[in-house]
PDB file of N, CA and C in Angstrom:
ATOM      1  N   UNK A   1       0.842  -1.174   0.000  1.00  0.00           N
ATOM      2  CA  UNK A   1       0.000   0.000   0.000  1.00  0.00           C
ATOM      3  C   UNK A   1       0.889   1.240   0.000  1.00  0.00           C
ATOM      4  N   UNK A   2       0.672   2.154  -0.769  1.00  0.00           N
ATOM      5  CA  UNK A   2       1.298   3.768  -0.844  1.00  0.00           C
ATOM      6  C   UNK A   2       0.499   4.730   0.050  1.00  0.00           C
ATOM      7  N   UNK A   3       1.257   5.431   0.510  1.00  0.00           N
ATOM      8  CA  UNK A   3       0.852   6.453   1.576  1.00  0.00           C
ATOM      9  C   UNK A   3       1.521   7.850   1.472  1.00  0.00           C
ATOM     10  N   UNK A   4       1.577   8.592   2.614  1.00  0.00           N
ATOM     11  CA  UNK A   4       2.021   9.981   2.282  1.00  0.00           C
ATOM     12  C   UNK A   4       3.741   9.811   2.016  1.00  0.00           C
ATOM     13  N   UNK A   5       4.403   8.746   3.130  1.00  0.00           N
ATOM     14  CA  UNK A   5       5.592   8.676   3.174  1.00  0.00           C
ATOM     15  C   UNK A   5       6.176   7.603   1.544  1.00  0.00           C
ATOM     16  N   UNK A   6       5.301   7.482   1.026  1.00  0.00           N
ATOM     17  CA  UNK A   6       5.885   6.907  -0.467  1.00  0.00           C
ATOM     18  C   UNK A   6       6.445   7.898  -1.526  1.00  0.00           C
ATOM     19  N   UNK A   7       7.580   7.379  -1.687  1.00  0.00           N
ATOM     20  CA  UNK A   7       7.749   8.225  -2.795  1.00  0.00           C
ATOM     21  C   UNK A   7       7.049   8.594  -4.167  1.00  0.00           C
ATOM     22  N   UNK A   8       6.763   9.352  -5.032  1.00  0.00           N
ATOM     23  CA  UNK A   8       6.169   9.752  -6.165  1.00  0.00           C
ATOM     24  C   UNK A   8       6.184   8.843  -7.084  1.00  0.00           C
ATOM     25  N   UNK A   9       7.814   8.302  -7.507  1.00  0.00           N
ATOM     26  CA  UNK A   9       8.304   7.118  -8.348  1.00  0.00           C
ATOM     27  C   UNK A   9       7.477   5.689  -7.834  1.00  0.00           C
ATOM     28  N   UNK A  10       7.523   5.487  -6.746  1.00  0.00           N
ATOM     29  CA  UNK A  10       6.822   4.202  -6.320  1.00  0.00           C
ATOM     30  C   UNK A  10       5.354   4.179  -6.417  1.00  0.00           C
ATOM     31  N   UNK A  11       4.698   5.192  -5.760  1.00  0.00           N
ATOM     32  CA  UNK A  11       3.274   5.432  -6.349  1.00  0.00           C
ATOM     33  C   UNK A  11       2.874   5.300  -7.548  1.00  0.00           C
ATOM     34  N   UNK A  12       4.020   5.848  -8.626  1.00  0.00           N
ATOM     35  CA  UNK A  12       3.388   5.497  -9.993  1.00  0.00           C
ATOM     36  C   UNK A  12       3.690   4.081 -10.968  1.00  0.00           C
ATOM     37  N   UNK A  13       4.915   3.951  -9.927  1.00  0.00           N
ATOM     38  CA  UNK A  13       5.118   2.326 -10.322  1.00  0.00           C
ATOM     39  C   UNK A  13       4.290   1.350 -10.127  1.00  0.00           C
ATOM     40  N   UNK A  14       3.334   1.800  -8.865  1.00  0.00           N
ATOM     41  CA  UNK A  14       2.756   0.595  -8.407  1.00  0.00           C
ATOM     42  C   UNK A  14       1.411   0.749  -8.938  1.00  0.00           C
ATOM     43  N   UNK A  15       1.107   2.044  -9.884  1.00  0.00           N
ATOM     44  CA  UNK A  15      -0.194   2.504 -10.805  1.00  0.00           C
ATOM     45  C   UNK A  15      -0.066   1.629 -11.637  1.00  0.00           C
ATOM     46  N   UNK A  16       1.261   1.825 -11.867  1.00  0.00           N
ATOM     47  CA  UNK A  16       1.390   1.081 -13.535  1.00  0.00           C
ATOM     48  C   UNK A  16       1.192  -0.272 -13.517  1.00  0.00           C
ATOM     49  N   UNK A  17       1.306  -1.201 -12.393  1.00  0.00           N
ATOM     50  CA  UNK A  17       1.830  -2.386 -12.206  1.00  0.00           C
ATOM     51  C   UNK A  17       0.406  -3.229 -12.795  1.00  0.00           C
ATOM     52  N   UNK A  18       0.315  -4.334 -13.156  1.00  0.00           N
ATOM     53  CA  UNK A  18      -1.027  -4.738 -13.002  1.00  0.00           C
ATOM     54  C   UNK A  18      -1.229  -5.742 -11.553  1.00  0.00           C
ATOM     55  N   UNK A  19      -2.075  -4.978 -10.952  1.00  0.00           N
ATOM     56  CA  UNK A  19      -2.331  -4.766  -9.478  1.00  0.00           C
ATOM     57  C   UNK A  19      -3.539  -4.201  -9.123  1.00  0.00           C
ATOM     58  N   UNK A  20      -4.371  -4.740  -8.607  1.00  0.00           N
ATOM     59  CA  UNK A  20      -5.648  -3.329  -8.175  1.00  0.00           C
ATOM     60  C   UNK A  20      -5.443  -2.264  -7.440  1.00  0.00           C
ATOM     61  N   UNK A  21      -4.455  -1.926  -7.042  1.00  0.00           N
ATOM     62  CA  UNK A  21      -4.403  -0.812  -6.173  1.00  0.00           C
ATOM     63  C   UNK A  21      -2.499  -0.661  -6.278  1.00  0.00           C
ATOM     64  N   UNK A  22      -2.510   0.517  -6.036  1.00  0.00           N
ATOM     65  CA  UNK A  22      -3.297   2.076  -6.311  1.00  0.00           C
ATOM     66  C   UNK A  22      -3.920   2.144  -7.676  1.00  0.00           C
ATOM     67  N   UNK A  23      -5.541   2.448  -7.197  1.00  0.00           N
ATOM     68  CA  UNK A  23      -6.424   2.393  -8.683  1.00  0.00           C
ATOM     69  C   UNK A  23      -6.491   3.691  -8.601  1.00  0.00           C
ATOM     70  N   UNK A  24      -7.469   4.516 -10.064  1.00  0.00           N
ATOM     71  CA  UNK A  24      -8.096   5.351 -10.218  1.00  0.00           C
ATOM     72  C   UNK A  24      -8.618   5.747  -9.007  1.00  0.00           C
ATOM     73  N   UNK A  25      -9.423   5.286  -7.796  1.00  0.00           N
ATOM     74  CA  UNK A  25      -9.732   6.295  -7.208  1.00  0.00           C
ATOM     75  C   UNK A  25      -8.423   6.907  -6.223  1.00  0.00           C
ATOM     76  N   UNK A  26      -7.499   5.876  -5.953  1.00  0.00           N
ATOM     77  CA  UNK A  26      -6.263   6.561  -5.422  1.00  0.00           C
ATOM     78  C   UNK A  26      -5.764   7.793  -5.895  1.00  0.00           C
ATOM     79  N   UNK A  27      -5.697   7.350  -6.964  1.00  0.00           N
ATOM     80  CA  UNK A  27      -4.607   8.659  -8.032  1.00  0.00           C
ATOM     81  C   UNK A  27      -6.002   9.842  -8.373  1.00  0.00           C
ATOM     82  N   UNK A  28      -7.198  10.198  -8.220  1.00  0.00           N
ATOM     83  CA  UNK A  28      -8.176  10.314  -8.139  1.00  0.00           C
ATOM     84  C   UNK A  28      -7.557  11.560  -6.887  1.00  0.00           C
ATOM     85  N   UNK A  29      -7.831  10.907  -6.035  1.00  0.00           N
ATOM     86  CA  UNK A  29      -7.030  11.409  -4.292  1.00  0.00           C
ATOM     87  C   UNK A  29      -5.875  12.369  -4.240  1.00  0.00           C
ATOM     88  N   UNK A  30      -5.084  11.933  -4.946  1.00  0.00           N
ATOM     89  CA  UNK A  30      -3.802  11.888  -4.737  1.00  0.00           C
ATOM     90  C   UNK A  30      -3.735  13.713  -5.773  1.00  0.00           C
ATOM     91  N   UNK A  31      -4.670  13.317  -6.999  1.00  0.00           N
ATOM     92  CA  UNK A  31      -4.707  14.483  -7.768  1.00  0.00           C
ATOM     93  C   UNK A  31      -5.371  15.852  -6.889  1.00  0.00           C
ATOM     94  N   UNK A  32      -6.387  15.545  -6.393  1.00  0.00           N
ATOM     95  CA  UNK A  32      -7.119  16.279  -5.528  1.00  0.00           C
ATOM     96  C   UNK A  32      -6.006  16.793  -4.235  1.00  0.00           C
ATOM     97  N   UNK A  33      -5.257  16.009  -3.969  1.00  0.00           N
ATOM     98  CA  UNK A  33      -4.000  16.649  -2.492  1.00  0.00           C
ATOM     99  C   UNK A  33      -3.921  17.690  -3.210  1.00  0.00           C
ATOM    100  N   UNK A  34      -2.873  17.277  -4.588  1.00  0.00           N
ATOM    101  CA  UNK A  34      -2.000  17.977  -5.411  1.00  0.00           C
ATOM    102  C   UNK A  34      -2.478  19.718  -5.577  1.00  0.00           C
ATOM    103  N   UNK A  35      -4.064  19.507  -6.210  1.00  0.00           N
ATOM    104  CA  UNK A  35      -4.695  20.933  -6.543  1.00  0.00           C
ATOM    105  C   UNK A  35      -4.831  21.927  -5.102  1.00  0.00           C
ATOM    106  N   UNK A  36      -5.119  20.889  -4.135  1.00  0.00           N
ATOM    107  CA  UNK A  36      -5.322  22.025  -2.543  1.00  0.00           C
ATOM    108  C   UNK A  36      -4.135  22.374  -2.452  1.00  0.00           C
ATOM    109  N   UNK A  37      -3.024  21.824  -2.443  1.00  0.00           N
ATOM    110  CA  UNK A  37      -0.978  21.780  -2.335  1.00  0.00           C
ATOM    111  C   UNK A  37      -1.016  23.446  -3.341  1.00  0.00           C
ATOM    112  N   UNK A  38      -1.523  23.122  -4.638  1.00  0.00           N
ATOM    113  CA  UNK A  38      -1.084  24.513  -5.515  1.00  0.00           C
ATOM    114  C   UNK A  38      -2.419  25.692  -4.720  1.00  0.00           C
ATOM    115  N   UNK A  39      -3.238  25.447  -4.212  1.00  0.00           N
ATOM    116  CA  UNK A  39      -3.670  26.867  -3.626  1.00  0.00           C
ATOM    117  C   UNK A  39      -3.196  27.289  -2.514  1.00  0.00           C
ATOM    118  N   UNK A  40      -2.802  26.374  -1.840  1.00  0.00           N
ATOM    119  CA  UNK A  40      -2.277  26.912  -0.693  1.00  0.00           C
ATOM    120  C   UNK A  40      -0.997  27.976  -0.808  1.00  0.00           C
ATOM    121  N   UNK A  41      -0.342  27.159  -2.294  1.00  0.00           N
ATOM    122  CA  UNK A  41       0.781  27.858  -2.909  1.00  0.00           C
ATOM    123  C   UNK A  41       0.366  28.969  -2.806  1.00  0.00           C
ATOM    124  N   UNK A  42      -0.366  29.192  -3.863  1.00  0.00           N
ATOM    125  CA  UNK A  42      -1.045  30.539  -4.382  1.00  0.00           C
ATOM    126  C   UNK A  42      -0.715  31.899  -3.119  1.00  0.00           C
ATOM    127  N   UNK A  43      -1.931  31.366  -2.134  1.00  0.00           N
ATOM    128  CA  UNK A  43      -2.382  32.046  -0.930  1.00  0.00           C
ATOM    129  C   UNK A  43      -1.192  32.153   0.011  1.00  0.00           C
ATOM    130  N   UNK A  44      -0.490  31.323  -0.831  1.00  0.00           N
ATOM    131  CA  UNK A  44       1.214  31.409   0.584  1.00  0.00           C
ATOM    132  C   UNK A  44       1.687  33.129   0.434  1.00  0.00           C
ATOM    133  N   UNK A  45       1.914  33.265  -0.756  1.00  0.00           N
ATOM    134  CA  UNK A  45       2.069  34.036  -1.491  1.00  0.00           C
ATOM    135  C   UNK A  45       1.495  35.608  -1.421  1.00  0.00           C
ATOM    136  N   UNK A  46       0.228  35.671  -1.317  1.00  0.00           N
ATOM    137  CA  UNK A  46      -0.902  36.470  -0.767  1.00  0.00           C
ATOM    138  C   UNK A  46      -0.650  36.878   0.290  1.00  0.00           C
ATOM    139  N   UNK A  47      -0.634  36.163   1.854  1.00  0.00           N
ATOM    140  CA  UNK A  47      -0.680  36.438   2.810  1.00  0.00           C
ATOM    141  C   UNK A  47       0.549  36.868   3.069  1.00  0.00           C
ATOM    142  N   UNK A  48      -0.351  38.141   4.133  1.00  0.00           N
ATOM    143  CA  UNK A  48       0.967  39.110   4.426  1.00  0.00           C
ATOM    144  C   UNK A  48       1.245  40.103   3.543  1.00  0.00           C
ATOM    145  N   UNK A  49       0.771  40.417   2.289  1.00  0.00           N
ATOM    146  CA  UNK A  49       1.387  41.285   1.750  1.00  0.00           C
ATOM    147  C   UNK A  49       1.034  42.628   1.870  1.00  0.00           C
ATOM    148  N   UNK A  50       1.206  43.796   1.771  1.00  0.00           N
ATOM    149  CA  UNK A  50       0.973  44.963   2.218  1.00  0.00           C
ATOM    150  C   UNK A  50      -0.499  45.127   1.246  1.00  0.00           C
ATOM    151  N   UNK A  51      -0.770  45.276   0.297  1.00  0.00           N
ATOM    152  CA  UNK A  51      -1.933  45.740  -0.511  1.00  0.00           C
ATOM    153  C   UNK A  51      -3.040  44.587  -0.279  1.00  0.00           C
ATOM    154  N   UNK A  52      -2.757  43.246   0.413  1.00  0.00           N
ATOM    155  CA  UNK A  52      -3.657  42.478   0.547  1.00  0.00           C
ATOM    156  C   UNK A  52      -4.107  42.409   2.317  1.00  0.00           C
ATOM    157  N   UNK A  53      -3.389  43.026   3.167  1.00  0.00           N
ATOM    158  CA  UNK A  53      -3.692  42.935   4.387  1.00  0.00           C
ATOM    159  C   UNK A  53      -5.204  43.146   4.768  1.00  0.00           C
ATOM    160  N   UNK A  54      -6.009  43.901   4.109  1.00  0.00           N
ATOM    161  CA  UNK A  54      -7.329  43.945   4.543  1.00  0.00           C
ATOM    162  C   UNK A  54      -7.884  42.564   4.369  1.00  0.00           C
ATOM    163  N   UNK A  55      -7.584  41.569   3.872  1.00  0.00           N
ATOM    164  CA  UNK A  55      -8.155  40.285   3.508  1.00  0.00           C
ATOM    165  C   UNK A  55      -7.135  39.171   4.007  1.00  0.00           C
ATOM    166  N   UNK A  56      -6.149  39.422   5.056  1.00  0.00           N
ATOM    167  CA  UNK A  56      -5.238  38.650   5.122  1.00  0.00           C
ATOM    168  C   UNK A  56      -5.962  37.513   6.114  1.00  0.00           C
ATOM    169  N   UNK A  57      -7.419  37.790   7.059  1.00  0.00           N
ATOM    170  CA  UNK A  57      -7.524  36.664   7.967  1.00  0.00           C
ATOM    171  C   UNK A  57      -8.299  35.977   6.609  1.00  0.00           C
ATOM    172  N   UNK A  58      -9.116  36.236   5.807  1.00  0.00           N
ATOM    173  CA  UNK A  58      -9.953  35.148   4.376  1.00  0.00           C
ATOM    174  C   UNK A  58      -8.321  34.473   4.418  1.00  0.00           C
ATOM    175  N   UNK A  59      -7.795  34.878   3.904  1.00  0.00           N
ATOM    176  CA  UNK A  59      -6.834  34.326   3.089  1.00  0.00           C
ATOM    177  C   UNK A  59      -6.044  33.267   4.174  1.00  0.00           C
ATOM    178  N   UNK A  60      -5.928  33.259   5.006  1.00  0.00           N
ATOM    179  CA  UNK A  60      -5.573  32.231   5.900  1.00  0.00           C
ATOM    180  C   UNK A  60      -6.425  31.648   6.341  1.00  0.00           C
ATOM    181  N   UNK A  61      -7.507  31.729   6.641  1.00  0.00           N
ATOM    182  CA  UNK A  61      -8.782  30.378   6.136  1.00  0.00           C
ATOM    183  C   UNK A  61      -8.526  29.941   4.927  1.00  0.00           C
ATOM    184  N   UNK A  62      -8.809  30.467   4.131  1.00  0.00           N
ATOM    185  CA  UNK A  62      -8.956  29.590   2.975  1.00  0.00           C
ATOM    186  C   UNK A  62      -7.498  28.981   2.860  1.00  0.00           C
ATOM    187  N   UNK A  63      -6.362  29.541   3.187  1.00  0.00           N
ATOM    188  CA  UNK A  63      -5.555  28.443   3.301  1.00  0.00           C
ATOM    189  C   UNK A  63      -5.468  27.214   4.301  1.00  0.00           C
ATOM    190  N   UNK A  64      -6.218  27.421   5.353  1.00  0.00           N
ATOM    191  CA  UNK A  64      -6.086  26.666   6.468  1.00  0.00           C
ATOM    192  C   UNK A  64      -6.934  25.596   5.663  1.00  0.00           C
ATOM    193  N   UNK A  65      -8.369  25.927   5.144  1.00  0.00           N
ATOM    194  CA  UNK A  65      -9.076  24.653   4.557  1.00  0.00           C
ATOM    195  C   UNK A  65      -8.449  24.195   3.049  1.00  0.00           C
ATOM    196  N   UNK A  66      -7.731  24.293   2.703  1.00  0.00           N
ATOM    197  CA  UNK A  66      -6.865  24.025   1.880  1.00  0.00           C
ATOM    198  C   UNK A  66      -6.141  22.805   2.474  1.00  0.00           C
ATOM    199  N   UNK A  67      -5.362  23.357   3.094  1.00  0.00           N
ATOM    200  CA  UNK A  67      -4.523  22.383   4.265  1.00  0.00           C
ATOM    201  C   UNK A  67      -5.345  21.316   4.659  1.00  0.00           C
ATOM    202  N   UNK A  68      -6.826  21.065   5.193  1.00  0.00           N
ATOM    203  CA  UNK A  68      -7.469  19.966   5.314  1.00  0.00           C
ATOM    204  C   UNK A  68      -7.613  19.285   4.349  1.00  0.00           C
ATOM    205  N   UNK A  69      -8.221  20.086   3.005  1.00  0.00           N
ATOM    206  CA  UNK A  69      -8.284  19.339   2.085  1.00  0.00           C
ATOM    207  C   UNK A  69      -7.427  18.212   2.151  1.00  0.00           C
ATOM    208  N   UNK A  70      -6.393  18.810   1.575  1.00  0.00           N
ATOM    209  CA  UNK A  70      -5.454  17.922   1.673  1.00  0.00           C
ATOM    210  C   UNK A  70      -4.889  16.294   2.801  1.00  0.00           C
ATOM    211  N   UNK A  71      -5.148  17.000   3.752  1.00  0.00           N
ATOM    212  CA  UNK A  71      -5.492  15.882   4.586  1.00  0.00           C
ATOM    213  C   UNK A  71      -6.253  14.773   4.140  1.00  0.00           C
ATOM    214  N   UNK A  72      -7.710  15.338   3.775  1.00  0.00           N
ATOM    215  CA  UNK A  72      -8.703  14.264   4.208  1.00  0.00           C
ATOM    216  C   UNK A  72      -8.322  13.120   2.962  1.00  0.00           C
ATOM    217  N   UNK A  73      -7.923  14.227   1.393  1.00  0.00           N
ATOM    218  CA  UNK A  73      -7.343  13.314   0.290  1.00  0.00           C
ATOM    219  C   UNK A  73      -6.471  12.437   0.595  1.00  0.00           C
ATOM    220  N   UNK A  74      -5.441  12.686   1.314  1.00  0.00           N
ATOM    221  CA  UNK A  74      -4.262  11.427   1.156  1.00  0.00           C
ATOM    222  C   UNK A  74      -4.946  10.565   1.952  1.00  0.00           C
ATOM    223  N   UNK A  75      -5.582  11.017   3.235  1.00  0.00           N
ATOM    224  CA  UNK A  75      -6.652   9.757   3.970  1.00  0.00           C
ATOM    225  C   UNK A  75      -7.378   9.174   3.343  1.00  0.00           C
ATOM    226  N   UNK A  76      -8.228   9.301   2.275  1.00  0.00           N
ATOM    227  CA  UNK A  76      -8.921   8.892   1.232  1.00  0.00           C
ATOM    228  C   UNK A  76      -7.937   7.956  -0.056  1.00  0.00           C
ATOM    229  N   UNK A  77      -6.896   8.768  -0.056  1.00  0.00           N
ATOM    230  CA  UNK A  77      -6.172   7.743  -1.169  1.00  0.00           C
ATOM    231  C   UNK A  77      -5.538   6.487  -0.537  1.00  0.00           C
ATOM    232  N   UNK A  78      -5.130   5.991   0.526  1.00  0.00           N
ATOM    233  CA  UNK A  78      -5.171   5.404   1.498  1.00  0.00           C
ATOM    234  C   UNK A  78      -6.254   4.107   1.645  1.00  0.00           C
ATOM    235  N   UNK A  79      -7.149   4.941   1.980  1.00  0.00           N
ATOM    236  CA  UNK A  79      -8.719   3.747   2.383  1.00  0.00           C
ATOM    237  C   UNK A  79      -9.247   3.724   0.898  1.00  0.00           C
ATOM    238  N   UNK A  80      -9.338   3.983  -0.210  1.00  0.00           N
ATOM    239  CA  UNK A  80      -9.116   3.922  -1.539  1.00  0.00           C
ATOM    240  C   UNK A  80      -8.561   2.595  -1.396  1.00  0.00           C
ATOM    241  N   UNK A  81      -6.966   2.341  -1.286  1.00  0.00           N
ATOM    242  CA  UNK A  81      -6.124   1.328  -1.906  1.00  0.00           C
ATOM    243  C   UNK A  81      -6.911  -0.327  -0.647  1.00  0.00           C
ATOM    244  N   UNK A  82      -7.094   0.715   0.621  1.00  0.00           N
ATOM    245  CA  UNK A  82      -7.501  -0.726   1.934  1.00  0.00           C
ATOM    246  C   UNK A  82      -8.898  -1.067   0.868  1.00  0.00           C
ATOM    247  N   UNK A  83      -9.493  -0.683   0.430  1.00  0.00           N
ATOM    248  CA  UNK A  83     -11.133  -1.161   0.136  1.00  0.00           C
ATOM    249  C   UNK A  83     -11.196  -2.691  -0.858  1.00  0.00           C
TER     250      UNK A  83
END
C-alpha cells in the first residue's frame, strides 16, 4: 500500500503495475491533495502582503481549509487502496 511517506516514483510504479491498487480512485485522491498543495501555494504568497492585508484573515482560512483538504485526500487515497 502507498501512503504519504511513499515516494512519487513508487506510487506510480505501483499505478502502472497490473495490481488493483493504487487504482483510479487513489490517483483520483492523490490528484485532488495535489490541486489544494497549488492553492495553498497561491495564498502562501498572498498572505501578508501589504496591498492584501485587509483580507489577510480570508486568506488564511482559505488556506487553512486548503490544508485539510489535503489531509482528508491522502486519507482517502489510502482507504481507496484498503477497500
Amino acid at each position: 500500500m502507498y501512503d504519504r511517506n511513499s515516494t512519487i516514483d513508487a506510487f506510480l510504479i505501483g499505478t502502472a503495475a497490473k495490481q488493483p491498487a493504487p487504482g483510479g480512485g487513489s490517483v483520483a485522491a492523490l490528484a485532488g491533495a495535489l490541486s489544494a498543495a497549488m492553492g495553498q501555494m497561491v495564498l502562501s504568497y498572498s498572505i501578508g502582503r501589504k496591498d492584501l492585508l485587509p483580507f489577510d484573515a480570508e486568506l488564511k482560512q482559505a488556506a487553512h481549509g486548503f490544508e485539510q483538504a489535503r489531509e482528508v485526500l491522502l486519507r482517502l487515497m489510502v482507504e481507496d487502496q484498503e477497500a
